[in-house]
N, C-alpha and C. Protein backbone atom coordinates (compact mmCIF):
# COMPACT_ATOMS: atom_id res chain seq x y z
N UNK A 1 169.90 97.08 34.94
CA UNK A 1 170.96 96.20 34.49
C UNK A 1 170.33 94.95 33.89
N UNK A 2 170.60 94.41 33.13
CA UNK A 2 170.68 93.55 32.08
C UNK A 2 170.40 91.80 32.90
N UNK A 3 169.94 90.76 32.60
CA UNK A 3 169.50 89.88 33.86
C UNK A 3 170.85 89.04 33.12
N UNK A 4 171.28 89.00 31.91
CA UNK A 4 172.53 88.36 32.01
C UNK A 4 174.09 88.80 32.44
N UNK A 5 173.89 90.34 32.50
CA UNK A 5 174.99 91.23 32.72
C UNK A 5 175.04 91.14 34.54
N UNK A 6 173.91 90.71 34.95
CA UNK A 6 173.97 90.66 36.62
C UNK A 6 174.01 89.09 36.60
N UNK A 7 173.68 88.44 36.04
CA UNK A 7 174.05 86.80 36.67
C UNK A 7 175.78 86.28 35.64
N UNK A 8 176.41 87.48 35.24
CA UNK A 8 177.78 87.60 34.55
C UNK A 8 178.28 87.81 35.91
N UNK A 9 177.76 89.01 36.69
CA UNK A 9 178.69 89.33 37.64
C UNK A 9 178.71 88.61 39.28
N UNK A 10 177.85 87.75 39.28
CA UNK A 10 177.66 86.76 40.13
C UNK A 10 178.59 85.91 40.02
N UNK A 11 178.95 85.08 38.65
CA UNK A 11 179.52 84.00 38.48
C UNK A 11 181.52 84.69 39.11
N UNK A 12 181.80 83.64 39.60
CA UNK A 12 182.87 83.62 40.51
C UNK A 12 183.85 82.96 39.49
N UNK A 13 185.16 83.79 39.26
CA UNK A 13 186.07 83.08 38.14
C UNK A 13 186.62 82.05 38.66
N UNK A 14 187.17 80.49 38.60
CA UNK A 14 187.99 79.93 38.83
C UNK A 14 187.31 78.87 40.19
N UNK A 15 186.08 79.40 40.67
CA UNK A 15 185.28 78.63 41.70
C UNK A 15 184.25 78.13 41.47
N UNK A 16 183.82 77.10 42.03
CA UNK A 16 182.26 77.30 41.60
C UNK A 16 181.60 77.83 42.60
N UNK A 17 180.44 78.04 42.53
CA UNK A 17 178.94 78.48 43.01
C UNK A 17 178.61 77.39 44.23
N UNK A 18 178.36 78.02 45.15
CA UNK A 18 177.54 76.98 46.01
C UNK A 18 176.12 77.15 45.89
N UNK A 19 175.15 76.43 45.81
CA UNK A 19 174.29 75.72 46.23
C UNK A 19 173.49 76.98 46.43
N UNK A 20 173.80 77.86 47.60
CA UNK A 20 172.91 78.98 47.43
C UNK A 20 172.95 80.03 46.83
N UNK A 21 174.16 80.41 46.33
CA UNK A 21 174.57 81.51 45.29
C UNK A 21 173.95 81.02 44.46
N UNK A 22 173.57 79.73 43.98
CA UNK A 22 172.98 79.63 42.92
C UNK A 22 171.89 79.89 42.80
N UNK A 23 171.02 79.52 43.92
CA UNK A 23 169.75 80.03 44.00
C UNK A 23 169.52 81.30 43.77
N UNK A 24 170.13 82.15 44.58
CA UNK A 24 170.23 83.74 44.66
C UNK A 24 170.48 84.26 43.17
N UNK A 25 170.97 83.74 42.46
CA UNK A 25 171.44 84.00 41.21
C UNK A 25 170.05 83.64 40.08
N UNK A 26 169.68 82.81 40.68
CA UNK A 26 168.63 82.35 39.21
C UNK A 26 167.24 83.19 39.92
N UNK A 27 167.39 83.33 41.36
CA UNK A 27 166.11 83.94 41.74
C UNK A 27 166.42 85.91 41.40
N UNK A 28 167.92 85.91 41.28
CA UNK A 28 167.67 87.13 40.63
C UNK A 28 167.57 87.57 38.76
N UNK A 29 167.88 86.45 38.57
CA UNK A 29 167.40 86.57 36.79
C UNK A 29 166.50 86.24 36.99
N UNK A 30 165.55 85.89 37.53
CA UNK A 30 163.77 85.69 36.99
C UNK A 30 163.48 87.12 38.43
N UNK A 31 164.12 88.51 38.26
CA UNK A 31 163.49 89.18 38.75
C UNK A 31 162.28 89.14 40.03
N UNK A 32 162.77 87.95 40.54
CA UNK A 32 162.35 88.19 42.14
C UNK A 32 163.18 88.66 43.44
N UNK A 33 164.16 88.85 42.87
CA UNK A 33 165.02 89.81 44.02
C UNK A 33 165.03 91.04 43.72
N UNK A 34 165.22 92.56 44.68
CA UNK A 34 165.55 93.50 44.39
C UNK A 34 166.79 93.92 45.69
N UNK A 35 167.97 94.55 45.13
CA UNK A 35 168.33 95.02 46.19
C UNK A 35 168.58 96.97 46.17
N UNK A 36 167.88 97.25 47.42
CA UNK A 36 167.67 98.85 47.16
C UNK A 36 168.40 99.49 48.01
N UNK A 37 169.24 100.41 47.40
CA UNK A 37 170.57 101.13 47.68
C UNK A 37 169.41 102.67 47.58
N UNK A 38 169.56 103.58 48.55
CA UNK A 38 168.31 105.01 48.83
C UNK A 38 169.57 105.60 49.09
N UNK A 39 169.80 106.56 47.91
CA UNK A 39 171.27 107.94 48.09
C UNK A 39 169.97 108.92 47.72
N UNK A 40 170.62 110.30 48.03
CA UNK A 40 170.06 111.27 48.36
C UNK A 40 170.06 111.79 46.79
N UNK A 41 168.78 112.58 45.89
CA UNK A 41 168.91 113.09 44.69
C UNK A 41 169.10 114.42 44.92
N UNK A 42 169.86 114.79 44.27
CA UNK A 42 170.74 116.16 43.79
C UNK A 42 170.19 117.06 43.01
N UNK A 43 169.34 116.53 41.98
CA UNK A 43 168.96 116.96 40.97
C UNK A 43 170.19 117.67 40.00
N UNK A 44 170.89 117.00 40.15
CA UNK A 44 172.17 117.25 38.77
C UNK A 44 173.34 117.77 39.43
N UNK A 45 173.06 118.30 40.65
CA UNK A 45 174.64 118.75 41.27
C UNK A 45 175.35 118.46 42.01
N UNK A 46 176.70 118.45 42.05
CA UNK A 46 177.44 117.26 42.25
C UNK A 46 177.15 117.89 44.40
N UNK A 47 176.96 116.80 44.71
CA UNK A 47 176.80 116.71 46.41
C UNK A 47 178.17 117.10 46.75
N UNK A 48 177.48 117.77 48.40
CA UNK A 48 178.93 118.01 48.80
C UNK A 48 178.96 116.86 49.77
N UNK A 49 180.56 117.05 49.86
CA UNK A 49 181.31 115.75 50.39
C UNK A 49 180.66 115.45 51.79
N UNK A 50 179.88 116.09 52.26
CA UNK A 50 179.05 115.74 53.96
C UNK A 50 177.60 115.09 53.59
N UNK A 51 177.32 114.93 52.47
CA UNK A 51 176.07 114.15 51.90
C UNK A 51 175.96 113.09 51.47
N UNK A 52 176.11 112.11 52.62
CA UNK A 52 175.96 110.84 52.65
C UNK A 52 175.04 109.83 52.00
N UNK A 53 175.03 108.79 51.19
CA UNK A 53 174.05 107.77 51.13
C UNK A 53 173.27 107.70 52.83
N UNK A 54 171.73 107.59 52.34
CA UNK A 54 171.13 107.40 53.56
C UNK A 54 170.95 105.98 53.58
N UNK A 55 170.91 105.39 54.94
CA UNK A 55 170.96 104.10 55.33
C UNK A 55 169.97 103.47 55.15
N UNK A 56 170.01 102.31 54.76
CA UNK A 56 169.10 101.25 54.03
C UNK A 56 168.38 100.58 55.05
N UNK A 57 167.51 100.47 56.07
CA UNK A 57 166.75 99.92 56.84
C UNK A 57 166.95 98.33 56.96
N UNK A 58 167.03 97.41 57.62
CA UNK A 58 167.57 96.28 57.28
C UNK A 58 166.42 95.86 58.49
N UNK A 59 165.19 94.84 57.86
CA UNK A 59 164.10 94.50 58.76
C UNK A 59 164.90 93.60 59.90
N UNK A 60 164.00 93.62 61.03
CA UNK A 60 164.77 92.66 62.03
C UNK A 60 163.59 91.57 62.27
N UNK A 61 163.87 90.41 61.69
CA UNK A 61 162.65 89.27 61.65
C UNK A 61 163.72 87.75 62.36
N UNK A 62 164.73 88.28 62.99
CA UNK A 62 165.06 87.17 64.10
C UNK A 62 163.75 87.41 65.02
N UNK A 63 163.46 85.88 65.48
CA UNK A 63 162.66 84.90 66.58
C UNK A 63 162.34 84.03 65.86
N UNK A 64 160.85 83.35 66.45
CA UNK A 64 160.23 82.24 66.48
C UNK A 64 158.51 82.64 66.00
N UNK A 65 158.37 81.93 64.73
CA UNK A 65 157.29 81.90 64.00
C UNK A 65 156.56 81.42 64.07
N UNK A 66 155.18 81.34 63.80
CA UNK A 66 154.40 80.03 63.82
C UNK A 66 153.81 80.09 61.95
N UNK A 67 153.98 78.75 61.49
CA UNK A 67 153.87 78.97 60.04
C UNK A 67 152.53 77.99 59.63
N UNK A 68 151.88 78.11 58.75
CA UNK A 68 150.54 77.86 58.02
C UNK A 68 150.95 77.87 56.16
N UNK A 69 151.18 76.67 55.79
CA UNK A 69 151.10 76.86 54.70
C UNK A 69 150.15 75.41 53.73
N UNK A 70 150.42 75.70 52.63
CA UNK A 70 149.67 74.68 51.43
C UNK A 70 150.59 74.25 51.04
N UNK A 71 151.12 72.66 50.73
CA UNK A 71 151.66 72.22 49.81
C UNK A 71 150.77 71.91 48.73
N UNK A 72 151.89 71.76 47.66
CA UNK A 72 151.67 71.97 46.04
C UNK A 72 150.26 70.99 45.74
N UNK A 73 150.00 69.58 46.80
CA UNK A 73 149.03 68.71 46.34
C UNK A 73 147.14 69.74 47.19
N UNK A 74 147.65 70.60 47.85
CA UNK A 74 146.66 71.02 47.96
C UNK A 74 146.53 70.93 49.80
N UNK A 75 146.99 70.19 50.50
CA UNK A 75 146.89 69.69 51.50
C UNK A 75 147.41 70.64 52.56
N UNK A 76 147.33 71.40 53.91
CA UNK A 76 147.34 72.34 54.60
C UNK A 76 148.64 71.57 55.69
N UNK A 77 149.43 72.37 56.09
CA UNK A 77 150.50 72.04 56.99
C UNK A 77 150.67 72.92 57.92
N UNK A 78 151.22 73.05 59.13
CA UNK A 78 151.07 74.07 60.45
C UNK A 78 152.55 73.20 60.69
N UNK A 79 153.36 74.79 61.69
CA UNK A 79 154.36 74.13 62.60
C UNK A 79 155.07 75.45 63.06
N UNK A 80 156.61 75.55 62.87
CA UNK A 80 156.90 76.40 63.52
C UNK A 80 158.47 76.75 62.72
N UNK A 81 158.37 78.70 62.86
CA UNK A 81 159.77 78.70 62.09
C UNK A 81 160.93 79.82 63.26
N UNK A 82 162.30 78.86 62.60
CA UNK A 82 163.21 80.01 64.05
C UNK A 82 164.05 80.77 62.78
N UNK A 83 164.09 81.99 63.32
CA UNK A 83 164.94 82.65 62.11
C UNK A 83 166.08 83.45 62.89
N UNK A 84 167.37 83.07 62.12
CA UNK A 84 168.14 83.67 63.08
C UNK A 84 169.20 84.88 61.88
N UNK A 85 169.61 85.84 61.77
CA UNK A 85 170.53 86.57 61.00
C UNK A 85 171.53 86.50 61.40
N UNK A 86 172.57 86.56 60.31
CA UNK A 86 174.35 86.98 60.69
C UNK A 86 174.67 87.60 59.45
N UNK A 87 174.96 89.27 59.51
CA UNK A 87 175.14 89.52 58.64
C UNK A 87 174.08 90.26 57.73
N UNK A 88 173.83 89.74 56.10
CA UNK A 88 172.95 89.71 55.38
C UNK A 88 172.38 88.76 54.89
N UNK A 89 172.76 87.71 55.72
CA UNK A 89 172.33 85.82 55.23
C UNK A 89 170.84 85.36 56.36
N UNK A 90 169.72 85.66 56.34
CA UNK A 90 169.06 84.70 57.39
C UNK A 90 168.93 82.91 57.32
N UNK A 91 168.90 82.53 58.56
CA UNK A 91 168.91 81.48 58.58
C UNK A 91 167.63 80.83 58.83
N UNK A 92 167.26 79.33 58.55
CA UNK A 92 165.85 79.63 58.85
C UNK A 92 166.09 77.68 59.22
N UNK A 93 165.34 77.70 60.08
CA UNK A 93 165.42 76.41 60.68
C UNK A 93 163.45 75.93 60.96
N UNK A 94 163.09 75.43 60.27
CA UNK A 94 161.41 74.53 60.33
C UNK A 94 161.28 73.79 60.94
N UNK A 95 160.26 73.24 61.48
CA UNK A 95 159.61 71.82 62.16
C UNK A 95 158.21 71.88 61.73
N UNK A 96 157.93 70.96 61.30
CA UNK A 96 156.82 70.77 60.87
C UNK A 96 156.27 69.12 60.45
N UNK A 97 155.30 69.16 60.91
CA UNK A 97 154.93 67.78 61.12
C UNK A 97 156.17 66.52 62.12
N UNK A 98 156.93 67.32 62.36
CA UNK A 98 157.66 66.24 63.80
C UNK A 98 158.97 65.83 62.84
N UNK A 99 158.98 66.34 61.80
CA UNK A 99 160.34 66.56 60.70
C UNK A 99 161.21 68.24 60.63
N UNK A 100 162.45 68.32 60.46
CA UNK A 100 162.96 69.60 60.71
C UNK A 100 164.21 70.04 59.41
N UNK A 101 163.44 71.10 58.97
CA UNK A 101 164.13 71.42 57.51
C UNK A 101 164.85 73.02 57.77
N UNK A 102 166.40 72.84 57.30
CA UNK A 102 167.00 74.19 57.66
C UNK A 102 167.57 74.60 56.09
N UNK A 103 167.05 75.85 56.33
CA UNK A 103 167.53 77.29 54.82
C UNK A 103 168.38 78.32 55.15
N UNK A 104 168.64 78.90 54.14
CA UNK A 104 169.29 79.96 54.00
C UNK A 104 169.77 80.52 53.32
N UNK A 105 169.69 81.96 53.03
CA UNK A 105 169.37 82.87 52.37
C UNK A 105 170.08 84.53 52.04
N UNK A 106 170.34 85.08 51.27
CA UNK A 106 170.46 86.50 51.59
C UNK A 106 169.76 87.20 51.96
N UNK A 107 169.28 88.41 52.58
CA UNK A 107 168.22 89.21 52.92
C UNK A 107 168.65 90.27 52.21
N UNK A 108 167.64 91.10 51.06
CA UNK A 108 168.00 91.92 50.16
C UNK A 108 166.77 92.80 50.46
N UNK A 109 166.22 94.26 51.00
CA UNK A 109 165.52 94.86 51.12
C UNK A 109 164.53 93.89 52.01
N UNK A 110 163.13 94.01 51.51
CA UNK A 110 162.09 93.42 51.96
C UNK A 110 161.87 91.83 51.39
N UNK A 111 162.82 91.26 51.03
CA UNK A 111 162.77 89.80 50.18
C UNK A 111 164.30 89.41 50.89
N UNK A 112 163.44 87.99 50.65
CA UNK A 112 164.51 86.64 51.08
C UNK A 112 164.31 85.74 50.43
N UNK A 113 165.56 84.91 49.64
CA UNK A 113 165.21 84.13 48.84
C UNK A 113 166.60 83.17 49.92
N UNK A 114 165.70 81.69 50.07
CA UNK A 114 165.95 80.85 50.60
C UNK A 114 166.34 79.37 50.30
N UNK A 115 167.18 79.20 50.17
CA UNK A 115 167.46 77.93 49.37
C UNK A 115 167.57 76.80 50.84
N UNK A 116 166.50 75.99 50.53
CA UNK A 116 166.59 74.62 51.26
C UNK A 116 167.03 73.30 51.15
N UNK A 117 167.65 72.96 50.35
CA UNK A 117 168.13 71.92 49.71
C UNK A 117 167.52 71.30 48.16
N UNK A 118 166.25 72.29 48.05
CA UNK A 118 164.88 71.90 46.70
C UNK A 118 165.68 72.36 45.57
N UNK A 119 164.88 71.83 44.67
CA UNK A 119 165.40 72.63 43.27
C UNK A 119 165.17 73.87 43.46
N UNK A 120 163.94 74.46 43.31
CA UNK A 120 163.74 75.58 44.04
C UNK A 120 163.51 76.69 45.60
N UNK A 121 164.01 77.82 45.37
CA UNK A 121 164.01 77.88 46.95
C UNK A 121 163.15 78.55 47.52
N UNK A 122 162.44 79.03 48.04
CA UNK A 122 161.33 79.54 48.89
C UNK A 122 162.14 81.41 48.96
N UNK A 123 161.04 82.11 48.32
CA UNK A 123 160.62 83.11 48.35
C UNK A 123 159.83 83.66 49.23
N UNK A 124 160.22 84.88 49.82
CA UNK A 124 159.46 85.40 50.89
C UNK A 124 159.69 86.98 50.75
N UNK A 125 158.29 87.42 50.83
CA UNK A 125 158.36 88.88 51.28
C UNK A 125 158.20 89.37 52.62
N UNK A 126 158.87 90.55 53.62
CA UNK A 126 158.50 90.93 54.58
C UNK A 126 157.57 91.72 54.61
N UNK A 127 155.93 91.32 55.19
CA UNK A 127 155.01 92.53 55.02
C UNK A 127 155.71 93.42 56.68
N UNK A 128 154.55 94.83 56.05
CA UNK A 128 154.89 95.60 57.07
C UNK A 128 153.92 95.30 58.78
N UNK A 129 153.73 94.06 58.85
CA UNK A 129 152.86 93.92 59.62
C UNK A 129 153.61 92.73 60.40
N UNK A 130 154.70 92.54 60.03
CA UNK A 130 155.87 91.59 60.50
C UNK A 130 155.53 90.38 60.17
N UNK A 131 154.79 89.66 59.48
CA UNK A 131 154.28 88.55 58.85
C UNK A 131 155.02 88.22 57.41
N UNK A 132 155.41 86.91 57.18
CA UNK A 132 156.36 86.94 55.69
C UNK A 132 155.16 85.65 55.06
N UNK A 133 155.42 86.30 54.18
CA UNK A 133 154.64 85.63 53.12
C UNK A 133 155.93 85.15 51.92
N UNK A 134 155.40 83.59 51.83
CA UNK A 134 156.44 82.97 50.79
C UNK A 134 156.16 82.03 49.77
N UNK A 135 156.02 81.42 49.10
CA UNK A 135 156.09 80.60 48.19
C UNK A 135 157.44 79.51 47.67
N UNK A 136 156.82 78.59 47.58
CA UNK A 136 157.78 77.21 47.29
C UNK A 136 157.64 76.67 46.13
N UNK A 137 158.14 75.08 45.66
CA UNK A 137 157.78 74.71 44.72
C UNK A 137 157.48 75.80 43.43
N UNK A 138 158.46 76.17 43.09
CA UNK A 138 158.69 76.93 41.81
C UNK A 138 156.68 77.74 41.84
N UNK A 139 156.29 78.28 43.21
CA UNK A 139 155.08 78.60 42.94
C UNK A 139 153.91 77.81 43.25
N UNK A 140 153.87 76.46 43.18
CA UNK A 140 153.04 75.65 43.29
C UNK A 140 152.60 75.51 44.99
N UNK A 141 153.25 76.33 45.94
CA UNK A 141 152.98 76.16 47.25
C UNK A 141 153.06 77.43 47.81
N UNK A 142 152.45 77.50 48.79
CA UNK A 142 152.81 78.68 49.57
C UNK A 142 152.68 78.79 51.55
N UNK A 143 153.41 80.00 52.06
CA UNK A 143 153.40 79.60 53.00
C UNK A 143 153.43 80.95 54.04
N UNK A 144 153.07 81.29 55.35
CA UNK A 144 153.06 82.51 56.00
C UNK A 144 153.39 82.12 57.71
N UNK A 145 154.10 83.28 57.36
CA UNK A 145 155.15 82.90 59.01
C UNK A 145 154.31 84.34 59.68
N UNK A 146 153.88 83.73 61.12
CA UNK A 146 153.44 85.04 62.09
C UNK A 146 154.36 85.22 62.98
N UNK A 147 154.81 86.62 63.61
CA UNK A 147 155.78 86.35 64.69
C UNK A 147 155.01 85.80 65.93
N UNK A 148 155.66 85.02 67.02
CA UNK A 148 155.43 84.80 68.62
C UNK A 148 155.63 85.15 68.75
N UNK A 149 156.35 86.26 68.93
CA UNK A 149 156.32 87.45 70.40
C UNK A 149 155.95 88.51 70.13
């Protein structure tokens, strides 16, 4: 699909956009979101009616993180992240350096795009090793959450 034909069908008639739809929206026209829908191939014939879409795995990365990242000037930061889900939205609540910054996000496959109040919002992939790897500052930063428990 088309990156203006999908940020056409985002836009909400008669409302505006909040704050994180918007994010979600521009982080899916610059092709850093994917969301993956796994139905069963047929190879051309029409399924019978007991052949279900198979279910989409939905990672479970609620707890408490410990995070290590770089800001954009180069300089190293440590602290701690709580992530909580409802839904398909995670929530993400920081402390770091004795200051406390809360996001949130859709969860679309193995990606979360997180809007924190920035122009841009923090990107994260789920590796398979339960560790998320993310990036901030339109790129210029980055950052990796380990689980505690």
């Amino acid at each position: 699909m088309r990156r203006e034909a999908l940020l056409a069908r985002l836009t909400l008639t008669g409302r505006a956009l909040t704050e994180q739809c918007r994010a979600y929206a521009r982080a899916l026209a610059l092709g850093a979101c994917a969301l993956v829908v796994a139905v069963p191939l047929t190879g051309g014939a029409t399924s019978p009616a007991h052949a279900a879409p198979k279910a989409v795995l939905v990672p479970q990365i609620e707890g408490a993180y410990s995070v290590q990242g770089l800001n954009p000037d180069g300089t190293r930061y440590e602290g701690g992240v709580t992530i909580t889900v409802k839904g398909s939205t995670a929530f993400f609540r920081w402390t770091i350096s004795g200051q406390t910054f809360h996001g949130q996000g859709p969860l679309a496959g193995n990606r979360l795009v997180i809007d924190w109040g920035e122009t841009a919002p923090v990107f994260y992939t789920i590796n398979a090793d339960g560790t998320l790897s993310g990036t901030w500052a339109a790129g210029k930063a980055s950052e990796t959450l380990r689980p505690l428990n």
